[in-house]
N, C-alpha and C. Protein backbone atom coordinates (compact mmCIF):
# COMPACT_ATOMS: atom_id res chain seq x y z
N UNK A 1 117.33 97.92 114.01
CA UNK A 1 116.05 97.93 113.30
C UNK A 1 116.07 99.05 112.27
N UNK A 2 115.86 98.62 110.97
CA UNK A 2 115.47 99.45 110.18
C UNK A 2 114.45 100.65 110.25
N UNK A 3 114.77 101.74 110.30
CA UNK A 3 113.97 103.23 110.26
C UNK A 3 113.43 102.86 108.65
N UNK A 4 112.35 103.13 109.08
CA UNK A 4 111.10 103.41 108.04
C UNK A 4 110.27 104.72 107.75
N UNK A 5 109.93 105.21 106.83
CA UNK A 5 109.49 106.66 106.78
C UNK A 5 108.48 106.36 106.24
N UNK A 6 107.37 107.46 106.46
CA UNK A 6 106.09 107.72 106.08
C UNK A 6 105.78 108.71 104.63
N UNK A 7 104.92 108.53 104.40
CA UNK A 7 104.51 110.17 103.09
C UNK A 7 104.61 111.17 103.86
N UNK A 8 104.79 111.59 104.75
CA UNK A 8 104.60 112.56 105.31
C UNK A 8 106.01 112.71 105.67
N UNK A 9 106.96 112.16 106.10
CA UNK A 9 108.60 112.35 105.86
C UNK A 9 108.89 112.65 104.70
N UNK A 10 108.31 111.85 103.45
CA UNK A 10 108.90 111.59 102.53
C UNK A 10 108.59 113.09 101.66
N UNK A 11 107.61 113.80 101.98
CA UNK A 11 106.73 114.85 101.59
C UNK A 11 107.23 116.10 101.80
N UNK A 12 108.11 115.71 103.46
CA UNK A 12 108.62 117.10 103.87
C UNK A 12 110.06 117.58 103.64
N UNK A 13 110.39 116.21 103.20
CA UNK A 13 112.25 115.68 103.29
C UNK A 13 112.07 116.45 101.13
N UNK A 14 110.96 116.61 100.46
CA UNK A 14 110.95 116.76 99.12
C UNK A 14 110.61 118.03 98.97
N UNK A 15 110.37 118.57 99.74
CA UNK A 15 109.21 119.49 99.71
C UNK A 15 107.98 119.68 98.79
N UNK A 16 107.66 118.64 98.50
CA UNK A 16 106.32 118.30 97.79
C UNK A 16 105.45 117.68 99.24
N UNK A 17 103.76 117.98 98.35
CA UNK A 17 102.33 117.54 99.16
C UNK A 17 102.71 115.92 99.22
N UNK A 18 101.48 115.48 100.08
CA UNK A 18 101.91 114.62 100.52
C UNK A 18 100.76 113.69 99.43
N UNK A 19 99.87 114.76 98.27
CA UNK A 19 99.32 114.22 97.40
C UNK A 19 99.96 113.99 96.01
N UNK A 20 101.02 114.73 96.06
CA UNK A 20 102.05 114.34 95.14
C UNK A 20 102.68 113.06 95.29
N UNK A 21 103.48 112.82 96.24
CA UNK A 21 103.99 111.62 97.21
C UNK A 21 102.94 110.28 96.14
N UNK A 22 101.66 110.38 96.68
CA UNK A 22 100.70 109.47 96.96
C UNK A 22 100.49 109.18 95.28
N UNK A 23 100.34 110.46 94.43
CA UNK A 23 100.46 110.17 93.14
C UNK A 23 101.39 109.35 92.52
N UNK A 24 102.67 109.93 93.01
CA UNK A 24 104.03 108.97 92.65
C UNK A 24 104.06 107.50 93.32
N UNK A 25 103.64 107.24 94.27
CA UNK A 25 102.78 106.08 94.73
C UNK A 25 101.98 105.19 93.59
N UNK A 26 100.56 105.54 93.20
CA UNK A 26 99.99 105.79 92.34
C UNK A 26 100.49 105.03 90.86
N UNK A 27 101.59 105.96 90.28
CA UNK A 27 102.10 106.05 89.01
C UNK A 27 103.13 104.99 89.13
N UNK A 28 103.75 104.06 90.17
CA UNK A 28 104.78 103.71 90.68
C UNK A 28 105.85 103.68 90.49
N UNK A 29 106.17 105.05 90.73
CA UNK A 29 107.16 105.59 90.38
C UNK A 29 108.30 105.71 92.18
N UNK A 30 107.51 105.24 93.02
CA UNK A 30 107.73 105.28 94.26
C UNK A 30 107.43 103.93 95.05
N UNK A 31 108.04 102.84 95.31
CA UNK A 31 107.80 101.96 95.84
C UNK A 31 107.64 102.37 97.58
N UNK A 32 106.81 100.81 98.03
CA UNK A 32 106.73 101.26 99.50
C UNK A 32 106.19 99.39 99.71
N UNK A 33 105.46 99.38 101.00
CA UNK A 33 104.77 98.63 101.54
C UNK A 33 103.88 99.38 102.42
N UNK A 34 102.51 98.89 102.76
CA UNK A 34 101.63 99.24 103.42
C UNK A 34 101.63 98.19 104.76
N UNK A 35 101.89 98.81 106.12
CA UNK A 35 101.74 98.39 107.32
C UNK A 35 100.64 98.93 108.33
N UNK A 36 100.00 98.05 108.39
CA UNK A 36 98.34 98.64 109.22
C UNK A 36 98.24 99.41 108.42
N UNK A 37 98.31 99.10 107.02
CA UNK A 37 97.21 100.31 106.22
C UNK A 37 97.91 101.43 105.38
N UNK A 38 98.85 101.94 106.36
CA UNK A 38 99.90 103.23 105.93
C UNK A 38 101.17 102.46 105.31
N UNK A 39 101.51 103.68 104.10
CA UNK A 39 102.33 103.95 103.57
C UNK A 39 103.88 103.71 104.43
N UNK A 40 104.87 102.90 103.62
CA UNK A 40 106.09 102.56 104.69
C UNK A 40 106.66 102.25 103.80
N UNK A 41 108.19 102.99 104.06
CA UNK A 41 109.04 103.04 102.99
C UNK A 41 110.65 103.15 103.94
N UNK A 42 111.60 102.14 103.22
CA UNK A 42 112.73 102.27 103.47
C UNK A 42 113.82 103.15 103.03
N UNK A 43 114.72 103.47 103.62
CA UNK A 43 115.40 104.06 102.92
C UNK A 43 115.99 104.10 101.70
N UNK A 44 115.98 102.65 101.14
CA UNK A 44 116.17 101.95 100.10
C UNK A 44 115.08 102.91 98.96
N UNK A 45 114.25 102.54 99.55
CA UNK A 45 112.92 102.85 98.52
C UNK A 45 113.28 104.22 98.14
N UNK A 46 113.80 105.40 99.45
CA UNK A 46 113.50 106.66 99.33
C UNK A 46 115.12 106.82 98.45
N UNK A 47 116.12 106.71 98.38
CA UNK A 47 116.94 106.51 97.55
C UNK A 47 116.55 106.19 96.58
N UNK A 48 116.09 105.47 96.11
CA UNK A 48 115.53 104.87 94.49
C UNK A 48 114.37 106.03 93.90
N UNK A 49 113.61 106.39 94.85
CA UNK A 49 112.91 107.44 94.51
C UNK A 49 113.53 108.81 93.92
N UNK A 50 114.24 109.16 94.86
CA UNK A 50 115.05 110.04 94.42
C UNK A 50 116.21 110.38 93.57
N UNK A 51 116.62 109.24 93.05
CA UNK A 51 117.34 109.29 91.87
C UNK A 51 116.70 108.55 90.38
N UNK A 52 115.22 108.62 90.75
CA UNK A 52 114.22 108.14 89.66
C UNK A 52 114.50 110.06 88.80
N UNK A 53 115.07 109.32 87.24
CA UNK A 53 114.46 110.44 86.71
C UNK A 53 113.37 111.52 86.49
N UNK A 54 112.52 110.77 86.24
CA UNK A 54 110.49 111.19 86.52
C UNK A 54 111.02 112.12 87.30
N UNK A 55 111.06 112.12 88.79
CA UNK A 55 111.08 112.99 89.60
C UNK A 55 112.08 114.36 89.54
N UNK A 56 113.13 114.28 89.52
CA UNK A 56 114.63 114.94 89.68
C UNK A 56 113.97 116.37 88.95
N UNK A 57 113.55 116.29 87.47
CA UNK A 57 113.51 117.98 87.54
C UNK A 57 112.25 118.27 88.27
N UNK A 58 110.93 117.30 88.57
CA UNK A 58 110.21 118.14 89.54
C UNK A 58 110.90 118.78 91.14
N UNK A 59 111.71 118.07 91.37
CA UNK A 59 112.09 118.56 92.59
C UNK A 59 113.63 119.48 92.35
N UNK A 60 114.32 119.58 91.13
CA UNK A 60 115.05 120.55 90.59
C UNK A 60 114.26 122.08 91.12
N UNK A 61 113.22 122.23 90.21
CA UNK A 61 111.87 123.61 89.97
C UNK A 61 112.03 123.95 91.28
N UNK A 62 111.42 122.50 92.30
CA UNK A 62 110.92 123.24 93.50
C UNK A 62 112.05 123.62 94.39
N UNK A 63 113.47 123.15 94.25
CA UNK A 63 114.34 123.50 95.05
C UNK A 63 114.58 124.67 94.72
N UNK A 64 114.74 125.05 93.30
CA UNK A 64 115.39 126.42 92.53
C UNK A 64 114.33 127.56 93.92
N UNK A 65 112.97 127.37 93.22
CA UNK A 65 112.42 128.42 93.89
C UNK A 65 112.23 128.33 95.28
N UNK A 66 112.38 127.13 96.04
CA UNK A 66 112.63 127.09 97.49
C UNK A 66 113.81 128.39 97.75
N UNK A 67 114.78 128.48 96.73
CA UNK A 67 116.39 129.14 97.50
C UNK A 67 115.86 130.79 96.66
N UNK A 68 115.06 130.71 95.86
CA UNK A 68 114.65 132.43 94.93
C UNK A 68 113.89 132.65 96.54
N UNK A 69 113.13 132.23 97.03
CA UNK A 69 111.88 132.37 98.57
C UNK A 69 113.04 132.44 99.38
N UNK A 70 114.33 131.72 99.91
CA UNK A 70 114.81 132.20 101.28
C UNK A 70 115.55 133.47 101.19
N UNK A 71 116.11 133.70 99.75
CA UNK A 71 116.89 135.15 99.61
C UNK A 71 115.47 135.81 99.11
N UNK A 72 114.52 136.18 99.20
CA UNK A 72 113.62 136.88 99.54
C UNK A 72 113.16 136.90 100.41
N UNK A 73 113.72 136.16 101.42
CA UNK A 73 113.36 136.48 103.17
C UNK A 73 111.82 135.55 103.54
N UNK A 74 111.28 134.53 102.12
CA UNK A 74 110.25 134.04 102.69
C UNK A 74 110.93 132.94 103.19
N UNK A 75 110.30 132.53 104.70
CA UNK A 75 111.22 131.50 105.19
C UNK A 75 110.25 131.26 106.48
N UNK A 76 108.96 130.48 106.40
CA UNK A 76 107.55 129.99 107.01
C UNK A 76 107.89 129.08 107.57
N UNK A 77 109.05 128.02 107.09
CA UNK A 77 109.00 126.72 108.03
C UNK A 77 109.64 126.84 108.81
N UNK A 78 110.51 127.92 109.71
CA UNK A 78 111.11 127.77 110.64
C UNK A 78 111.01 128.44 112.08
N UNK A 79 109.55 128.80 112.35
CA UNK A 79 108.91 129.43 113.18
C UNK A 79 109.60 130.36 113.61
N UNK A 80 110.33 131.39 113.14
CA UNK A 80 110.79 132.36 114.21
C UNK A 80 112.74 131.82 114.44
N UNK A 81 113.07 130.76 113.74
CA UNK A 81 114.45 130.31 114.53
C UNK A 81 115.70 130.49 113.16
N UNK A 82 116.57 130.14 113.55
CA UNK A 82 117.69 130.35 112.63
C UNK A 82 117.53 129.52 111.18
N UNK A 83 117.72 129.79 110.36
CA UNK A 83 117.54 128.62 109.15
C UNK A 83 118.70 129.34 108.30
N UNK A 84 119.66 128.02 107.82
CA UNK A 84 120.54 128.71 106.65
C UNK A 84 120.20 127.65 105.57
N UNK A 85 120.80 128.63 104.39
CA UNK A 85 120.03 127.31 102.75
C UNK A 85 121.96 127.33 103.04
N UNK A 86 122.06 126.33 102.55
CA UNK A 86 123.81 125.52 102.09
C UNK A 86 123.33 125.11 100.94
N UNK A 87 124.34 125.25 99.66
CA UNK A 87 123.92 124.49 98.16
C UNK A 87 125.68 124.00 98.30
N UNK A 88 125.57 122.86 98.24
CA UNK A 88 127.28 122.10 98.59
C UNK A 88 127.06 121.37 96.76
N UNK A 89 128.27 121.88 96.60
CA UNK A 89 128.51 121.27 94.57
C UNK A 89 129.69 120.27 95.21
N UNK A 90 129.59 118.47 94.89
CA UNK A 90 130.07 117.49 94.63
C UNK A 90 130.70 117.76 93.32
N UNK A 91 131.79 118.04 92.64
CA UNK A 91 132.83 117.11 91.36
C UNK A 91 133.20 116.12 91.49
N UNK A 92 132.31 115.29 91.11
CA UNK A 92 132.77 113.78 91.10
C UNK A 92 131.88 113.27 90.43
N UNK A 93 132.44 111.61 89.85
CA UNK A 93 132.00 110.81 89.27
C UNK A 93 131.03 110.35 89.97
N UNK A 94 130.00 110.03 89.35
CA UNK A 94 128.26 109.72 89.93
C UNK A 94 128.36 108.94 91.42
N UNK A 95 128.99 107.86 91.45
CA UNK A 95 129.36 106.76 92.54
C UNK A 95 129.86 107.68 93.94
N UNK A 96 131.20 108.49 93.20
CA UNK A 96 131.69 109.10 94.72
C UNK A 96 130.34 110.10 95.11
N UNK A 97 129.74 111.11 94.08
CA UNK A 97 129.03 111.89 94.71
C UNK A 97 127.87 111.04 95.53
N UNK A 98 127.32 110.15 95.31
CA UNK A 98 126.49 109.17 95.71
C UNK A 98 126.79 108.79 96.92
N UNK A 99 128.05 108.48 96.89
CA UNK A 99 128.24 107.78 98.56
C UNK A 99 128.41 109.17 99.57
N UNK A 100 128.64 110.26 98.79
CA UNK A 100 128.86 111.87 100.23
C UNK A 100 127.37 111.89 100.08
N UNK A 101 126.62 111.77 99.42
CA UNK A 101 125.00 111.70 99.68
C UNK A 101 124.76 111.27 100.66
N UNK A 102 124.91 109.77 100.82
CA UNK A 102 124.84 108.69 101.39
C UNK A 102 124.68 109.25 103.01
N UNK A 103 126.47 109.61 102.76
CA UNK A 103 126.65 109.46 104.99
C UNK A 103 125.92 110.83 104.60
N UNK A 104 125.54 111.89 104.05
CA UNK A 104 124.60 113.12 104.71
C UNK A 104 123.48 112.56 105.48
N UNK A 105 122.66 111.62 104.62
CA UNK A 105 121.16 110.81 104.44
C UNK A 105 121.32 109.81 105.55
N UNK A 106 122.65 109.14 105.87
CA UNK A 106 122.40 108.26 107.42
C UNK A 106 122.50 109.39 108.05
N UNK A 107 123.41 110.63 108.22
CA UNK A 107 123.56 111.23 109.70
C UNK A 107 121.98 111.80 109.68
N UNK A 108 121.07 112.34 108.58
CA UNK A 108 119.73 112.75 108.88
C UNK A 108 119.01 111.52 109.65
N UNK A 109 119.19 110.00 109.34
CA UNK A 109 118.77 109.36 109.96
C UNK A 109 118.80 108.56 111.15
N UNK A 110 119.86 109.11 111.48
CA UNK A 110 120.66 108.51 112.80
C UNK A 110 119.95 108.90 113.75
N UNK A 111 120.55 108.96 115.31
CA UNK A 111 120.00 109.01 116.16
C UNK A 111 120.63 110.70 116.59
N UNK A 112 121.10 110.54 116.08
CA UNK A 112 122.30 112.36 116.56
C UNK A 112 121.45 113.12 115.38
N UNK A 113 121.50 112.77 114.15
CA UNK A 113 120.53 113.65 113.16
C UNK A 113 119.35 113.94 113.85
N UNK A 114 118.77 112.98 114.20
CA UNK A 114 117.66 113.08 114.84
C UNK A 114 117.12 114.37 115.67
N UNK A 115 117.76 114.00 116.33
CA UNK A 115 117.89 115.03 117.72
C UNK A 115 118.47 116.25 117.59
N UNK A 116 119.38 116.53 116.57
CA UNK A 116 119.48 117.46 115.74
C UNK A 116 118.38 118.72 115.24
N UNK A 117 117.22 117.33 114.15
CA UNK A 117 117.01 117.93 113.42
C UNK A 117 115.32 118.29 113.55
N UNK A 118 115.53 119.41 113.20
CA UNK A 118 113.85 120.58 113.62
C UNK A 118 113.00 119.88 112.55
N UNK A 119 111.94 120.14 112.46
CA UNK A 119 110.77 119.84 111.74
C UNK A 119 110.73 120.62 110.68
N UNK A 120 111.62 121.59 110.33
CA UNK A 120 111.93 122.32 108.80
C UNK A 120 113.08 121.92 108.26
N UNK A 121 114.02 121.20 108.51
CA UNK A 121 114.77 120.81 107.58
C UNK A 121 114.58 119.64 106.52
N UNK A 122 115.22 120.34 105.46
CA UNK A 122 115.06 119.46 104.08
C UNK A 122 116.14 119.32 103.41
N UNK A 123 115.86 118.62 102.70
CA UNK A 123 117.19 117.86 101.77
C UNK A 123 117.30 117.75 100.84
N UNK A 124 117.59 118.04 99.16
CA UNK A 124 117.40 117.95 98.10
C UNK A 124 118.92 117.06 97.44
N UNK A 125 119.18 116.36 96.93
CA UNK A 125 120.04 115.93 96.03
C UNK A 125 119.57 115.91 94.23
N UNK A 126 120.94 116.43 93.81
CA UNK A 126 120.38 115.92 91.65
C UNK A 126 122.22 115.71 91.56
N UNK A 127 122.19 115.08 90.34
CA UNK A 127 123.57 114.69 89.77
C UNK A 127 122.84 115.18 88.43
N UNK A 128 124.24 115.84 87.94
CA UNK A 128 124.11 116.82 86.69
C UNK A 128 125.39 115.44 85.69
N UNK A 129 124.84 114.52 85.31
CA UNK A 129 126.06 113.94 84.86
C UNK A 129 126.92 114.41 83.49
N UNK A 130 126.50 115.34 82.71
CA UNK A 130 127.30 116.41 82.18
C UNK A 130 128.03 117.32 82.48
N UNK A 131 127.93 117.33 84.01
CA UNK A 131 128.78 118.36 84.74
C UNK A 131 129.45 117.64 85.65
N UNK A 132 129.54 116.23 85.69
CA UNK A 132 130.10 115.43 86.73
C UNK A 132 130.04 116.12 88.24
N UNK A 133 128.87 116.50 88.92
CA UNK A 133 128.24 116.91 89.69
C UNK A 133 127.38 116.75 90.47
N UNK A 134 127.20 116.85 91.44
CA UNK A 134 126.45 116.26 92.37
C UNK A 134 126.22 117.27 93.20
N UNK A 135 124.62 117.90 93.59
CA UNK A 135 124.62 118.76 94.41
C UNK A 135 123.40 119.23 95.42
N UNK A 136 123.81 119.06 96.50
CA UNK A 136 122.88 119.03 97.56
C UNK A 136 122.49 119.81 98.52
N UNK A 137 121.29 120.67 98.26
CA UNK A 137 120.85 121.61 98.86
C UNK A 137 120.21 121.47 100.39
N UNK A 138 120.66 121.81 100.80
CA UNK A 138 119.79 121.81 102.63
C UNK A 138 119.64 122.77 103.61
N UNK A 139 118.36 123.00 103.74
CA UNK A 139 117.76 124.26 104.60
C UNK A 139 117.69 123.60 105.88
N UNK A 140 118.63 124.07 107.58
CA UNK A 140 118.76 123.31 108.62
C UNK A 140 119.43 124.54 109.49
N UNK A 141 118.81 124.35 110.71
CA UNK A 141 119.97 125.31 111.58
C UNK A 141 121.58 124.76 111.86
N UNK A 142 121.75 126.04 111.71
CA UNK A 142 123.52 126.33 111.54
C UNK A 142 124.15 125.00 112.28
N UNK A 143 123.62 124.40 113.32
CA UNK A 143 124.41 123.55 114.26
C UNK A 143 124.52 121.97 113.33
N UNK A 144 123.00 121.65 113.33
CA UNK A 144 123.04 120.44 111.76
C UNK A 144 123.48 120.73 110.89
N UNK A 145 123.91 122.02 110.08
CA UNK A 145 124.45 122.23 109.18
C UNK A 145 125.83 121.87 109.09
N UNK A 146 126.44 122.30 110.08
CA UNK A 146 128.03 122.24 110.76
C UNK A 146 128.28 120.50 110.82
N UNK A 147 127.72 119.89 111.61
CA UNK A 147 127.72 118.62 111.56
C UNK A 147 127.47 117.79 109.92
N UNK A 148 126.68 118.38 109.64
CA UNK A 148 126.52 117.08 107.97
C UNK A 148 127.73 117.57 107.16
N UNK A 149 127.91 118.87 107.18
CA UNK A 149 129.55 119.55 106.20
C UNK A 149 130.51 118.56 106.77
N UNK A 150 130.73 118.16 107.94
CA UNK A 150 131.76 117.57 108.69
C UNK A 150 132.18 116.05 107.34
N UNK A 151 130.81 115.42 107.51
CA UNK A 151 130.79 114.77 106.95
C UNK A 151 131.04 114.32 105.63
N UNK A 152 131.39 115.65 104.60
CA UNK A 152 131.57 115.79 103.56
C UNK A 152 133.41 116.20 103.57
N UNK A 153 134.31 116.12 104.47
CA UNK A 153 135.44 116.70 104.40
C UNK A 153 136.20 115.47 103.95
């Protein structure tokens, strides 16, 4: 069965409000379907979202200053527990960096990601295609961290 995510995944996985989300909703710039009412979105959708131009330098800004806040020691979403930022640089042509995206984004969705993963980790991807680059930022304790790198070897 297909895993489906909410604005409120989709909100925390961006680190944008979940009235931003709803705007990009809105503007449709974000596809979904509504089930009993709520917002429901496939992974499909959240992929397409995220490599929608519109979006990419808003969530560029907010990643930059997400990583200026953890090397200033502000670091709120992780109650008290370990959190490391990883910025992993892809060289590659758009496709390969796309598919090491890819298995990061199933193991977050798997059943081992899962169980893995705390209620502060996030995920950012951008492809710089002037720099044939691809690069994906993620704030996660050291143990999910270790595991998604795996995945990139």
């Amino acid at each position: 069965m297909e895993k489906l995510f909410t604005v409120e995944d989709i909100a925390t996985m961006t680190s944008v409000t979940t009235r931003t989300i709803r705007n990009y909703l809105k503007d449709g710039i974000l596809q979904g379907r509504k089930i009993g009412g709520q917002w429901r979105f496939t992974e499909e959708d959240v992929k397409s979202f995220m490599d929608s131009s519109n979006v990419t330098k808003d969530f560029s800004d907010r990643i930059k200053q997400d990583v200026l806040d953890f090397l200033d020691g502000v670091n709120t979403d992780c109650a008290g527990e370990v959190q490391v930022c990883a910025i992993i640089d892809l060289y590659h042509e758009q496709s390969v960096a796309n598919e090491k995206r890819d298995k990061v984004v199933a193991f977050i969705n798997s059943d081992k990601g899962n169980a893995l993963v705390p209620n502060y980790m996030r995920f950012q991807y951008d492809y710089v295609e002037s720099e044939q680059k691809g690069r994906i930022t993620l704030f996660a304790p050291p143990n999910y961290l270790t595991e998604a790198l795996k995945l990139l070897e």
